[in-house]
Protein backbone atom coordinates (compact mmCIF):
# COMPACT_ATOMS: atom_id res chain seq x y z
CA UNK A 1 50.60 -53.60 -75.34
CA UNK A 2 50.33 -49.66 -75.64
CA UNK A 3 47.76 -46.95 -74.73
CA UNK A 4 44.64 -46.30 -77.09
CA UNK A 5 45.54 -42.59 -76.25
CA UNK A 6 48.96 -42.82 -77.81
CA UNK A 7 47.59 -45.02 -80.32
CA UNK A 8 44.44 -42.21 -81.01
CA UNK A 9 47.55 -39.43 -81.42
CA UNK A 10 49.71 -41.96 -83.74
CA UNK A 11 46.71 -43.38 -85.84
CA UNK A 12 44.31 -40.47 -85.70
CA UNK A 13 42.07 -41.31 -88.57
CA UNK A 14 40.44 -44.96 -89.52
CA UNK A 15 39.91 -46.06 -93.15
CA UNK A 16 36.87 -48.48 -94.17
CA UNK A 17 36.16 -49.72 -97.71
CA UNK A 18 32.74 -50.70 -99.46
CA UNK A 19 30.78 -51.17 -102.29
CA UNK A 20 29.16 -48.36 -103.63
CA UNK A 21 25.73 -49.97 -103.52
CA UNK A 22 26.15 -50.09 -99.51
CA UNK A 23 26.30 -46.54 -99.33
CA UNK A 24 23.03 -45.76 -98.81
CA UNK A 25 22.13 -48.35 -96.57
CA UNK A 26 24.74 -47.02 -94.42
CA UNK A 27 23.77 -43.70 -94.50
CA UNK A 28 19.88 -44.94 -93.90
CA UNK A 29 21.06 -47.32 -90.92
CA UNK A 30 24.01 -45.10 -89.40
CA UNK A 31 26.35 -47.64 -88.88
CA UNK A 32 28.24 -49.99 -90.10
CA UNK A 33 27.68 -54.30 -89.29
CA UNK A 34 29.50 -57.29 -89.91
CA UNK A 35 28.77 -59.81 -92.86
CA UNK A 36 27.23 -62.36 -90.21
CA UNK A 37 24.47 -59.16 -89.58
CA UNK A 38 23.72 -58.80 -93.49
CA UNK A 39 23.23 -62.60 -93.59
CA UNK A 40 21.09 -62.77 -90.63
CA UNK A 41 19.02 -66.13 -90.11
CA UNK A 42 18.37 -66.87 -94.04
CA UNK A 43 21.45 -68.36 -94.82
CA UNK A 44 23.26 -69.47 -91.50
CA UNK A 45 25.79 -71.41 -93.27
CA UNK A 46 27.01 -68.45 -95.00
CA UNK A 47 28.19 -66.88 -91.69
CA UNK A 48 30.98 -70.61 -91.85
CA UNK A 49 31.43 -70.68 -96.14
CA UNK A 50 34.02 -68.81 -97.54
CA UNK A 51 33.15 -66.26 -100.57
CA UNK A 52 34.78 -66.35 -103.65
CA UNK A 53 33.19 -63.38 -105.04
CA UNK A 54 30.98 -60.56 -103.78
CA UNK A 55 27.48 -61.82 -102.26
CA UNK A 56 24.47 -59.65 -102.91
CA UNK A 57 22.03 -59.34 -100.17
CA UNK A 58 18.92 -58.22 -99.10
CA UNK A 59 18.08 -56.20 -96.46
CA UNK A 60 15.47 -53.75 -94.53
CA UNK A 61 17.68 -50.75 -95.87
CA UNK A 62 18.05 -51.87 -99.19
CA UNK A 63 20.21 -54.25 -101.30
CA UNK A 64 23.78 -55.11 -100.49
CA UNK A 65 27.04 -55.85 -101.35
CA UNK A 66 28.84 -58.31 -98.97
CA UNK A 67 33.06 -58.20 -99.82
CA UNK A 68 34.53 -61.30 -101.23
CA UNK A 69 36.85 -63.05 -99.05
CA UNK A 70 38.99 -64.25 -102.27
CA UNK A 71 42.48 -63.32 -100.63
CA UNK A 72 41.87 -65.49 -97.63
CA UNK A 73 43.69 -68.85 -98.58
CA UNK A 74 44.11 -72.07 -96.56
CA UNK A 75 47.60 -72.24 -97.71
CA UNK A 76 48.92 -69.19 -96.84
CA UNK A 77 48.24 -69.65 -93.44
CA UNK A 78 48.67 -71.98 -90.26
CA UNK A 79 45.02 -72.45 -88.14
CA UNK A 80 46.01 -72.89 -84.45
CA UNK A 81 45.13 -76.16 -82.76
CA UNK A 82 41.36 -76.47 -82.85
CA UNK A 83 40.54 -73.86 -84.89
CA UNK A 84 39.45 -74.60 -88.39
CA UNK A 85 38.87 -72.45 -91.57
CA UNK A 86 35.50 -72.40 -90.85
CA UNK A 87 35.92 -70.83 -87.54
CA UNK A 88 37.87 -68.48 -89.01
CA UNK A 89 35.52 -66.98 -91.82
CA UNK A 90 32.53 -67.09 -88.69
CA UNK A 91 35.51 -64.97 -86.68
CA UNK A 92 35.78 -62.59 -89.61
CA UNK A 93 32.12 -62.04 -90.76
CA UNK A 94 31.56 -61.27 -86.69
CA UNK A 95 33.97 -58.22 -87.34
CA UNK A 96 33.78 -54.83 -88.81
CA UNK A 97 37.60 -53.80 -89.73
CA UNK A 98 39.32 -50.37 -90.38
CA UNK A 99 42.48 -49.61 -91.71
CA UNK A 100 44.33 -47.33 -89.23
CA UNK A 101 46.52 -44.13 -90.82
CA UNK A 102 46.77 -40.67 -91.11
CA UNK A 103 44.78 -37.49 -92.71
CA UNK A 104 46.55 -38.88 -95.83
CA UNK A 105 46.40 -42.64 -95.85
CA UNK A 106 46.08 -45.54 -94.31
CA UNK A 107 48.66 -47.82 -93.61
CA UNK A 108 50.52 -49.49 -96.40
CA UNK A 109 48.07 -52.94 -95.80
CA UNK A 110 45.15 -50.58 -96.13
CA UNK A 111 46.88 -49.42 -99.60
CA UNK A 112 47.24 -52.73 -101.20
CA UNK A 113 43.74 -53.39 -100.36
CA UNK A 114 42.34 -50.21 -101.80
CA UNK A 115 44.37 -50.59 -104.50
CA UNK A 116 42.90 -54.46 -105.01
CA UNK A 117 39.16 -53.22 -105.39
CA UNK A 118 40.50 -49.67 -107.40
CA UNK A 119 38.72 -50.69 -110.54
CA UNK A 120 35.46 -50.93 -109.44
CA UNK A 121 35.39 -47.61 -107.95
CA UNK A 122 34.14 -48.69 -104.48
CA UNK A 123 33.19 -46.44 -101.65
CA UNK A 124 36.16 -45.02 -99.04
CA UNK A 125 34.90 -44.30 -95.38
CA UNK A 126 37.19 -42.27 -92.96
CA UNK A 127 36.69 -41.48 -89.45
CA UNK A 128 38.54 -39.90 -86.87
CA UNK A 129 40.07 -42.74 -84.37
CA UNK A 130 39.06 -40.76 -81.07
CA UNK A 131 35.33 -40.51 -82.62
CA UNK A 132 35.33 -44.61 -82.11
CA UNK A 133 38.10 -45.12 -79.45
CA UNK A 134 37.85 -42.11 -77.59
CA UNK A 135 34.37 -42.92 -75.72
CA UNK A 136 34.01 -44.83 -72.85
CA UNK A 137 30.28 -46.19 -73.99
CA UNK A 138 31.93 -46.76 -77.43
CA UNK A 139 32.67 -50.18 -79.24
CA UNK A 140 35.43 -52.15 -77.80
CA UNK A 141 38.23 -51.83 -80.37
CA UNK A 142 40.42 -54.96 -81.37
CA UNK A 143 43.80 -54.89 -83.45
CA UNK A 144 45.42 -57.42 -85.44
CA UNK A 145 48.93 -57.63 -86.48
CA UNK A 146 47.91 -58.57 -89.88
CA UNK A 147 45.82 -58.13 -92.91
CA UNK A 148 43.26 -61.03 -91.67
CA UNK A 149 41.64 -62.00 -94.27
CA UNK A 150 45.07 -61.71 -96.83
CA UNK A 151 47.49 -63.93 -95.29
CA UNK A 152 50.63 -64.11 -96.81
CA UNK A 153 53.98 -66.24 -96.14
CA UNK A 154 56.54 -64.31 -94.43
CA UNK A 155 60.03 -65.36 -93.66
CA UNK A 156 59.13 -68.42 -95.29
CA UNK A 157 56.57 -69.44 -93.02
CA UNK A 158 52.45 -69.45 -93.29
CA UNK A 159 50.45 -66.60 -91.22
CA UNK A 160 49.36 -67.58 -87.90
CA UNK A 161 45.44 -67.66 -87.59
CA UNK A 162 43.85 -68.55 -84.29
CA UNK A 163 41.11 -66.66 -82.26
CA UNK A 164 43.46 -64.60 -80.61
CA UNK A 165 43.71 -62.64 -84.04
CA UNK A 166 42.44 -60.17 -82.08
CA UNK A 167 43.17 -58.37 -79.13
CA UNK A 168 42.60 -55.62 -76.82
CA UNK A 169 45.59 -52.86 -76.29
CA UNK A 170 46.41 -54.25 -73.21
CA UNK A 171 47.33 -57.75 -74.49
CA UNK A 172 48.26 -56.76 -77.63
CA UNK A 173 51.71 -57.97 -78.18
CA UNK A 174 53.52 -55.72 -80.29
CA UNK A 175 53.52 -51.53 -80.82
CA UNK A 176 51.33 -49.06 -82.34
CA UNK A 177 53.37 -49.45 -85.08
CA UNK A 178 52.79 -52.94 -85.57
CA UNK A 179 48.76 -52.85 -85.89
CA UNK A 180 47.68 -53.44 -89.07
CA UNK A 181 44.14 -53.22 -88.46
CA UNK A 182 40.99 -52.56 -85.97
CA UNK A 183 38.07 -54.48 -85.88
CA UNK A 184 35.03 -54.02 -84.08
CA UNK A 185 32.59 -56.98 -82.79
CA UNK A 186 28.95 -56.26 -84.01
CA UNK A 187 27.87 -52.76 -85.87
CA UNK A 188 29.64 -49.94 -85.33
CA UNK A 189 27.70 -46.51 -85.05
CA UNK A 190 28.88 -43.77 -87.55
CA UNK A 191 29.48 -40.30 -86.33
CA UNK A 192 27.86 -37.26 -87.90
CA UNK A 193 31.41 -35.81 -89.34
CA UNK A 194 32.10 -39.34 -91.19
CA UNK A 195 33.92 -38.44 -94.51
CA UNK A 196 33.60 -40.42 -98.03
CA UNK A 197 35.34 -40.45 -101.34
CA UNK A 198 35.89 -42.84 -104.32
CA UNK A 199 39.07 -41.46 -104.57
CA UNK A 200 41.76 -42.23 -101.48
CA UNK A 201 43.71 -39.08 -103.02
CA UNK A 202 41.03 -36.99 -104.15
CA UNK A 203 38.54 -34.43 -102.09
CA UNK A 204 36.32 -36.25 -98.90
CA UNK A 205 32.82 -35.46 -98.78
CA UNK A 206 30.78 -35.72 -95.56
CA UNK A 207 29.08 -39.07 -95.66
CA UNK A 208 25.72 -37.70 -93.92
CA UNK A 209 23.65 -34.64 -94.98
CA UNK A 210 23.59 -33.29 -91.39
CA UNK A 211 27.57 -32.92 -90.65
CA UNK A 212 28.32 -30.14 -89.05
CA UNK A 213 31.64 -30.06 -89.84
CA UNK A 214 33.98 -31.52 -92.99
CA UNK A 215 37.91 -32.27 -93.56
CA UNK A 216 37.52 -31.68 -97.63
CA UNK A 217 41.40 -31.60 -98.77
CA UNK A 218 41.66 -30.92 -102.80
C-alpha cells in the first residue's frame, strides 16, 4: 500500500497514448472513455472479443480508433480461478490506463509501448498526476503491477490475471515503485492544461485551445 500523495510527488505526470484520428474527438468530448464506451450497445460482444488489430468506430464526436489488444496472449498468462479471457478483455475495455513517470518519461513499460505503436505516429497525452488524483470529486484511480494487456513470462512463470488486477492504494500490495500503470473505471475528464505531442522527446503542445498555461520543453 502507499499514499497517493507520495505517489502524486514520485509519479507527478501521467502518460496516455492514441491514435491520431481520436484527437479530435477528445478535444470535442473533453475526456477520455474506455473501449466498452466507444462500442456502446451496437456491438455488445465486442466489449468480451479480443482485437487483433485496431477497430474503427463511430461515434457522436466523430470516427474512432479503438487500440488493438494484439499483445494480450492467453499463453503468457495464468487467469485466476473463475475468471476467463473473456472477462478479462470486458475488465480491460471498462478501463482507461496511463502510464505513470516523470516531466521526461514514463516508466520503462510505458516506453516499450510507445515505442510498439512509434511508426504510426500516434498521439501522446500527458497530464499532471495531482490534476486526476489530487481531487476529492475526481475519478477513483487504480494501479496495476503490470503492463495488463502485455503479459509476459517472468521467472519462468505466466502473468497472473484475475480481477484484482487492479487496486486501490490502500490494498495495493507493493510500492510506488512497483506500479506500472493507472487505470480509471469509466471516462476520465481532461483538464484544461492537458499537453500533446507525437513525439515522447520532442516539444508538448497544449491539447485544448483554451489552456491557460503550457509545459513546452524543446
Amino acid at each position: 500500500m502507499f499514499d497517493l500523495t507520495d505517489f502524486v510527488r514520485h509519479r507527478p505526470w501521467l502518460y496516455h497514448l492514441t491514435a491520431q484520428v481520436n484527437v479530435e474527438p477528445i478535444r470535442k468530448r473533453r475526456h477520455l472513455v474506455p473501449a466498452s464506451d466507444l462500442f456502446g450497445s451496437s456491438d455488445p460482444s465486442a466489449n468480451r472479443r479480443h482485437r487483433s488489430t485496431a477497430v474503427p468506430v463511430k461515434t457522436v464526436h466523430g470516427s474512432a480508433l479503438v487500440c488493438d489488444q494484439a499483445p494480450l496472449r492467453v499463453g503468457h498468462m495464468a487467469l485466476a480461478p473463475g475468471f476467463d479471457f473473456g472477462d478479462l478483455v470486458e475488465l480491460l475495455n471498462a478501463h482507461v490506463f496511463f502510464w505513470p513517470g516523470s516531466e521526461q518519461a514514463p516508466v520503462r513499460s510505458g516506453l516499450n509501448h510507445f515505442e510498439r505503436y512509434r511508426e504510426s505516429r500516434p498521439a501522446i497525452l500527458r497530464i499532471r498526476t495531482e490534476s486526476l488524483l489530487g481531487s476529492p470529486s475526481g475519478p477513483q484511480a487504480r494501479f496495476s503491477r503490470y503492463n495488463s494487456g502485455a503479459p509476459r513470462y517472468s521467472g519462468g512463470l505466466p502473468s497472473p490475471r484475475g480481477p484484482d488486477l487492479f487496486e486501490s492504494s490502500d490494498r495495493f500490495r507493493g510500492t510506488i515503485q512497483n506500479v506500472i500503470e493507472v487505470a480509471f473505471k469509466g471516462p476520465v475528464g481532461l483538464p484544461s492544461d492537458t499537453e500533446m505531442t507525437t513525439d515522447l522527446f520532442a516539444s508538448w503542445q497544449p491539447l485544448f485551445s483554451d489552456s491557460r498555461s503550457s509545459h513546452a520543453k524543446a
